[in-house]
Protein backbone atom coordinates (compact mmCIF):
# COMPACT_ATOMS: atom_id res chain seq x y z
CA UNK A 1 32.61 -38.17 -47.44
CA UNK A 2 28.97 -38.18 -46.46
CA UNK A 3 26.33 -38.71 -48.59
CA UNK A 4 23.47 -36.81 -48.90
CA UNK A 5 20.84 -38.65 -46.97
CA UNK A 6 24.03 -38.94 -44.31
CA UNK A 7 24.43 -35.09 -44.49
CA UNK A 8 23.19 -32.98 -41.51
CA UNK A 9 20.06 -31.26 -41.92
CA UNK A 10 21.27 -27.84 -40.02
CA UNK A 11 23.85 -27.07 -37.58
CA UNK A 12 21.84 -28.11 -34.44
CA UNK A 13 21.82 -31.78 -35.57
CA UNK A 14 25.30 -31.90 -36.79
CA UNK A 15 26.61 -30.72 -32.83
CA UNK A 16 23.82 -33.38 -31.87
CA UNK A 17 25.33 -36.36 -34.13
CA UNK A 18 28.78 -34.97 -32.75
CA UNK A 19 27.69 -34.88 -29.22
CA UNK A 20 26.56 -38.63 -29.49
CA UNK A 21 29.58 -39.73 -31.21
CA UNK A 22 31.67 -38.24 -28.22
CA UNK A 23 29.59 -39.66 -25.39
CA UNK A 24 29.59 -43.25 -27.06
CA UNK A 25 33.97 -43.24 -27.34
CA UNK A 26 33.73 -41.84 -23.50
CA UNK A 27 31.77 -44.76 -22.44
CA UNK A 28 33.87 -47.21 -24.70
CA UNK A 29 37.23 -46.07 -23.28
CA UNK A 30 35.69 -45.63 -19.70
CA UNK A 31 35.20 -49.40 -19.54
CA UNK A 32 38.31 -50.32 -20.71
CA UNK A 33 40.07 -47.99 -18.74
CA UNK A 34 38.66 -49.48 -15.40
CA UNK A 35 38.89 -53.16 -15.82
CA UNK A 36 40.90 -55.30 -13.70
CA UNK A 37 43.99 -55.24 -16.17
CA UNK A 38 45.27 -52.27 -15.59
CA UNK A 39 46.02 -53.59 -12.24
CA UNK A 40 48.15 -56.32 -13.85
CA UNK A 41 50.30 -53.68 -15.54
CA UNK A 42 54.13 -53.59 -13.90
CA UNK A 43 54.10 -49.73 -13.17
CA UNK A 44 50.30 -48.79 -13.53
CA UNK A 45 49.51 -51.65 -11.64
CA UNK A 46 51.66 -50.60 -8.78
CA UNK A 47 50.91 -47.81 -8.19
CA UNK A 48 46.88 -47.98 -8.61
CA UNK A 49 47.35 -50.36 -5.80
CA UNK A 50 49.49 -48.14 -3.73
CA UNK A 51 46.79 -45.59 -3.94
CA UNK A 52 44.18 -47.96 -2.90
CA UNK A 53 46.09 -48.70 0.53
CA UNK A 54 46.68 -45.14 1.10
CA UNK A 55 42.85 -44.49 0.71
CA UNK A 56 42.00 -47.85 2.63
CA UNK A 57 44.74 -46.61 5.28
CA UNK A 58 43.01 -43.35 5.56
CA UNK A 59 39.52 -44.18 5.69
CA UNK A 60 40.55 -46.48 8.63
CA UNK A 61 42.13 -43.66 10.40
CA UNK A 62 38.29 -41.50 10.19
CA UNK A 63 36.07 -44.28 11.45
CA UNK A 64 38.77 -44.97 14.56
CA UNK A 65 39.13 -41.41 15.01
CA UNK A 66 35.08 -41.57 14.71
CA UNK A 67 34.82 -44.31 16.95
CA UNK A 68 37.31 -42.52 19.69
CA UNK A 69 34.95 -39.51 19.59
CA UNK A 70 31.66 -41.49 20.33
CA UNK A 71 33.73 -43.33 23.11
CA UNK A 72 35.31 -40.32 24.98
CA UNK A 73 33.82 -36.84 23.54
CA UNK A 74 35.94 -34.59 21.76
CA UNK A 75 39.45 -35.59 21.02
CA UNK A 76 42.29 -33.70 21.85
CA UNK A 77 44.69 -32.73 19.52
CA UNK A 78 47.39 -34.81 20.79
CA UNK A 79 45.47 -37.79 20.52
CA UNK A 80 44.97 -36.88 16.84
CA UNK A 81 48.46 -36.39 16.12
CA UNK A 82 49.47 -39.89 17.49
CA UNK A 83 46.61 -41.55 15.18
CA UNK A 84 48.44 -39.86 12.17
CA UNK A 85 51.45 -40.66 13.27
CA UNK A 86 50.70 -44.62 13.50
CA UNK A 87 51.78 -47.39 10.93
CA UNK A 88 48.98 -49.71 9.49
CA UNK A 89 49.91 -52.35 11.73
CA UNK A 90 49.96 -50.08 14.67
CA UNK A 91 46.25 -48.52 13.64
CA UNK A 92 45.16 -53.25 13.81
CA UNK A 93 46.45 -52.39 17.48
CA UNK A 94 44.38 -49.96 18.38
CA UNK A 95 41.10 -51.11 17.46
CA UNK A 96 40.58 -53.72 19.67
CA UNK A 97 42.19 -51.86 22.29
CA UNK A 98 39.54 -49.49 21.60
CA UNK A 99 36.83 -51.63 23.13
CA UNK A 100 38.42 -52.03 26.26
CA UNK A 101 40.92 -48.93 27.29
CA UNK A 102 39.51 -46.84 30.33
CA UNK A 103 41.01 -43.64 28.82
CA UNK A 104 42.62 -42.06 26.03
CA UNK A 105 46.20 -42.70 27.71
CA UNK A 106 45.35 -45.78 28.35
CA UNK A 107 44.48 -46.53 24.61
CA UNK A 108 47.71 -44.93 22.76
CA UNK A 109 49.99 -46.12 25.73
């Protein structure tokens, strides 16, 4: 129970005090929540890191597809559909290829 010099004064500083306490848990369970040992977890852990590639993976796909734009204008639509279709290893293939393939054939071939 609160006392009365813990009490509210009116309404507006009781949804002010609330509003404070509810910010303060977000940022306490927002750090814990993001530290590295949620990565350790055997399921969590998995599949955080899963996610990760898949972004990684994906981001890698824009700045070739960005890269095979600047090189040789406009990219077909073929050309984009063989980039999405590529493995991870096969996308480490095609970026040094990149520097040196006369033509868009010539760089998914």
């Amino acid at each position: 129970m609160l006392s009365d010099s813990d009490a509210p004064r009116n309404e507006c500083e009781a949804v002010q005090r609330i509003l404070r306490r509810i910010a303060a848990s977000k940022s306490y369970y927002r750090g814990r929540a993001l530290d590295g040992r949620i990565m350790d977890h055997e399921v969590l852990g998995r599949e955080r890191k899963r996610r990760v590639a898949i972004g990684r993976e994906g981001g890698e796909r824009i700045v070739i597809l960005r890269q095979i734009s600047k090189r040789f204008g406009s990219v077909p639509d073929w050309a984009k559909q063989r980039l999405d279709g590529l493995s991870p290893s096969e996308l480490e293939q095609v970026e040094p290829r990149l520097l040196d393939a006369p033509t868009l054939q010539a760089l998914f071939g």
